[in-house]
N, C-alpha and C. Protein backbone atom coordinates (compact mmCIF):
# COMPACT_ATOMS: atom_id res chain seq x y z
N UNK A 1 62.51 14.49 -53.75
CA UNK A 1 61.47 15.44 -53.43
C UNK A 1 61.90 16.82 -53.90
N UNK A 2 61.14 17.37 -54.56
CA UNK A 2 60.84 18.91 -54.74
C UNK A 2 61.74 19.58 -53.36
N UNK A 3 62.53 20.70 -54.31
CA UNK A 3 63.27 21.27 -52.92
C UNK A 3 62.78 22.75 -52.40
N UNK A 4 61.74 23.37 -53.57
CA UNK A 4 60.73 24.25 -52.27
C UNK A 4 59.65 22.96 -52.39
N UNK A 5 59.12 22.97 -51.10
CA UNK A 5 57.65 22.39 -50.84
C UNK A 5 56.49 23.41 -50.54
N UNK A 6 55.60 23.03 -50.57
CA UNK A 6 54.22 23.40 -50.64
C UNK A 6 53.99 23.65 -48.86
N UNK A 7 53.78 24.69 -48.47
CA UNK A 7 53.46 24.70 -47.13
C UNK A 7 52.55 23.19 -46.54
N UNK A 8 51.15 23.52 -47.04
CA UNK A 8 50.40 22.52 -46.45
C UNK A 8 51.11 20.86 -46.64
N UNK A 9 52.05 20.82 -47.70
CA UNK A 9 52.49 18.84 -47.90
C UNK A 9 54.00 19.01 -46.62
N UNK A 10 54.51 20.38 -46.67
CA UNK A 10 55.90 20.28 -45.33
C UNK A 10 54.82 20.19 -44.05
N UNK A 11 53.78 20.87 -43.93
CA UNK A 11 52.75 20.33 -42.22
C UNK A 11 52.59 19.17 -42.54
N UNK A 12 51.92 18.33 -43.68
CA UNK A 12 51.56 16.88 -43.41
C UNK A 12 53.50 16.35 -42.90
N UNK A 13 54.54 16.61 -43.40
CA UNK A 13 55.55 15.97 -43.60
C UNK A 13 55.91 16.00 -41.93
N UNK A 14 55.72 17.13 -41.64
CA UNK A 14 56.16 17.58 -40.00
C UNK A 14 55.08 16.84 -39.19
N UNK A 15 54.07 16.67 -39.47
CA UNK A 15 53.23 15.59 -39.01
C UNK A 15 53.72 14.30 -38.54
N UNK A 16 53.92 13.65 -39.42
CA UNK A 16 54.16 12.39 -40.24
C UNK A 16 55.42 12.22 -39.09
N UNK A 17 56.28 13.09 -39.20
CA UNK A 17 57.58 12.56 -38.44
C UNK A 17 57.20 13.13 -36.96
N UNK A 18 56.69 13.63 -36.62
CA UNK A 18 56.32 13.56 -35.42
C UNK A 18 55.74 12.57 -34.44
N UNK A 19 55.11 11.77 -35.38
CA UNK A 19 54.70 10.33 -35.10
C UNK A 19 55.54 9.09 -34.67
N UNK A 20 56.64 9.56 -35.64
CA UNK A 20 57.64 8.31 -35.41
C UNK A 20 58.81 8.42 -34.28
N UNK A 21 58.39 9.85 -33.43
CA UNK A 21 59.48 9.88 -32.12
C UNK A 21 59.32 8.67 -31.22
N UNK A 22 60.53 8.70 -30.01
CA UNK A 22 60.62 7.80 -29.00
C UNK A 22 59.40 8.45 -28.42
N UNK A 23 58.57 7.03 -27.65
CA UNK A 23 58.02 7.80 -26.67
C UNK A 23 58.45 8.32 -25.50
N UNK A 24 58.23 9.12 -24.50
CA UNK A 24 58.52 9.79 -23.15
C UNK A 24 59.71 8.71 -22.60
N UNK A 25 60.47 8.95 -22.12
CA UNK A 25 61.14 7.97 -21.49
C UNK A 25 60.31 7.38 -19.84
N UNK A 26 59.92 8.65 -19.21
CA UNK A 26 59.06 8.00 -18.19
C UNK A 26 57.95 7.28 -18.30
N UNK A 27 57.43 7.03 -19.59
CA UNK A 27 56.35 5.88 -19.65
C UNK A 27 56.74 4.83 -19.40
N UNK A 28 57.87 4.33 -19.86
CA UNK A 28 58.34 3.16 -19.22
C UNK A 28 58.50 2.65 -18.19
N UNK A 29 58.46 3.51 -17.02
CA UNK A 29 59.22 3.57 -15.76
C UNK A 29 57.14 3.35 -14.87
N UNK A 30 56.21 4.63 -15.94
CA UNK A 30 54.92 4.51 -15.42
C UNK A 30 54.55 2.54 -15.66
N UNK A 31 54.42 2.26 -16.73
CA UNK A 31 54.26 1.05 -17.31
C UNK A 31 54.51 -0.30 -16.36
N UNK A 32 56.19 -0.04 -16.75
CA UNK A 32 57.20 -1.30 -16.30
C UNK A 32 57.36 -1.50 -14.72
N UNK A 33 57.46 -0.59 -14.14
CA UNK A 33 58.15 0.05 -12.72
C UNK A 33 60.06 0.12 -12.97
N UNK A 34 60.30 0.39 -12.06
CA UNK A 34 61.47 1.23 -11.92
C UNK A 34 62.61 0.18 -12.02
N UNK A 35 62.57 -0.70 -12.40
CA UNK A 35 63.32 -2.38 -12.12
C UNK A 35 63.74 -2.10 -13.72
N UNK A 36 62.76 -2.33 -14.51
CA UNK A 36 62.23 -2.48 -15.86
C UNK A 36 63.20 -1.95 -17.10
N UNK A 37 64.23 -2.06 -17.84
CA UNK A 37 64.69 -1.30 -18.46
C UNK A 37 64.70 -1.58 -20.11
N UNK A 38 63.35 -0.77 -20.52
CA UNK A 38 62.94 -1.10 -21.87
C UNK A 38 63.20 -0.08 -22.72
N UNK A 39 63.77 -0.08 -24.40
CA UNK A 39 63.48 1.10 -24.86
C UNK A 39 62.34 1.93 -25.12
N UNK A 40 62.17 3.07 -24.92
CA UNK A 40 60.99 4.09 -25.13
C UNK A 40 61.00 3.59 -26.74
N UNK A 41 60.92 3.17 -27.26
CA UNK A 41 60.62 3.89 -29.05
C UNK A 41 59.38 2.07 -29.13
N UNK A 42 59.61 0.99 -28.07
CA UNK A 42 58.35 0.09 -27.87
C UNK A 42 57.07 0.58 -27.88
N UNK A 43 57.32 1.97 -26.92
CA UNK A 43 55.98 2.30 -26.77
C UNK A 43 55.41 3.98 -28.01
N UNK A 44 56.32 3.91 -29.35
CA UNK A 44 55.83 4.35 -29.84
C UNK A 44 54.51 4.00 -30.73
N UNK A 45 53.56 5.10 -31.06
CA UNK A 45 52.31 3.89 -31.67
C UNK A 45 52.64 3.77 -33.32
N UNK A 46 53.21 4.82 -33.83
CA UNK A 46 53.05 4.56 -35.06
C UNK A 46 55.13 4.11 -35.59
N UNK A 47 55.53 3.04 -36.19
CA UNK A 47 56.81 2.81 -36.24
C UNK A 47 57.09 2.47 -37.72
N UNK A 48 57.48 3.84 -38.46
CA UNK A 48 57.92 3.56 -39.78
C UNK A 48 59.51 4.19 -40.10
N UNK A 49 59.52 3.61 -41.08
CA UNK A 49 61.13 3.76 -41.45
C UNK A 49 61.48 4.86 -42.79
N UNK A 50 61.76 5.97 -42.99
CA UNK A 50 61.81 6.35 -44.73
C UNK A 50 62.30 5.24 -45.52
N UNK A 51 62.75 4.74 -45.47
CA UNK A 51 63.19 3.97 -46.31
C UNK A 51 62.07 2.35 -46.86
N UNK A 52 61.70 1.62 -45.65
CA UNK A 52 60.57 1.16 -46.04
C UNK A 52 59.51 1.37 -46.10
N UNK A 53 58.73 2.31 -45.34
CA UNK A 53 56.94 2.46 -45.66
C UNK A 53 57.15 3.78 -46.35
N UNK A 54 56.38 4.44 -47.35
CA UNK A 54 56.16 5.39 -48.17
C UNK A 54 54.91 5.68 -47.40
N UNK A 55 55.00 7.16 -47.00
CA UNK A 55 53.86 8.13 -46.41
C UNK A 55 52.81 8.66 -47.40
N UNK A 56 53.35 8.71 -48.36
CA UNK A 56 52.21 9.15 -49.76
C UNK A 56 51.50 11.01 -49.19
N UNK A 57 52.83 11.42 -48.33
CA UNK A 57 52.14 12.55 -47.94
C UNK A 57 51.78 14.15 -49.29
């Protein structure tokens, strides 16, 4: 990648990875109950990798 970027393609980029955080850790605990010990990043919605899915941002 280009090492200045284009304002508006670094917001889609900052986007994009914002998506792929863990979710909350207390969703799990809302979800599962308190017994329950799952990783947060299950309940992320969108789960991509740089390396395999291309964002085409």
């Amino acid at each position: 990648m280009a090492r200045y970027k284009h304002p508006s393609r670094k917001q889609r980029l900052v986007k994009l990875n914002k998506r792929t955080r863990w979710a909350p850790f207390w969703t799990v605990m809302k979800i599962y109950g308190k017994g329950r010990r799952i990783h947060p990043g299950r309940h992320t919605k969108v789960k991509r990798s740089w390396r395999r899915t291309k964002t085409k941002a």
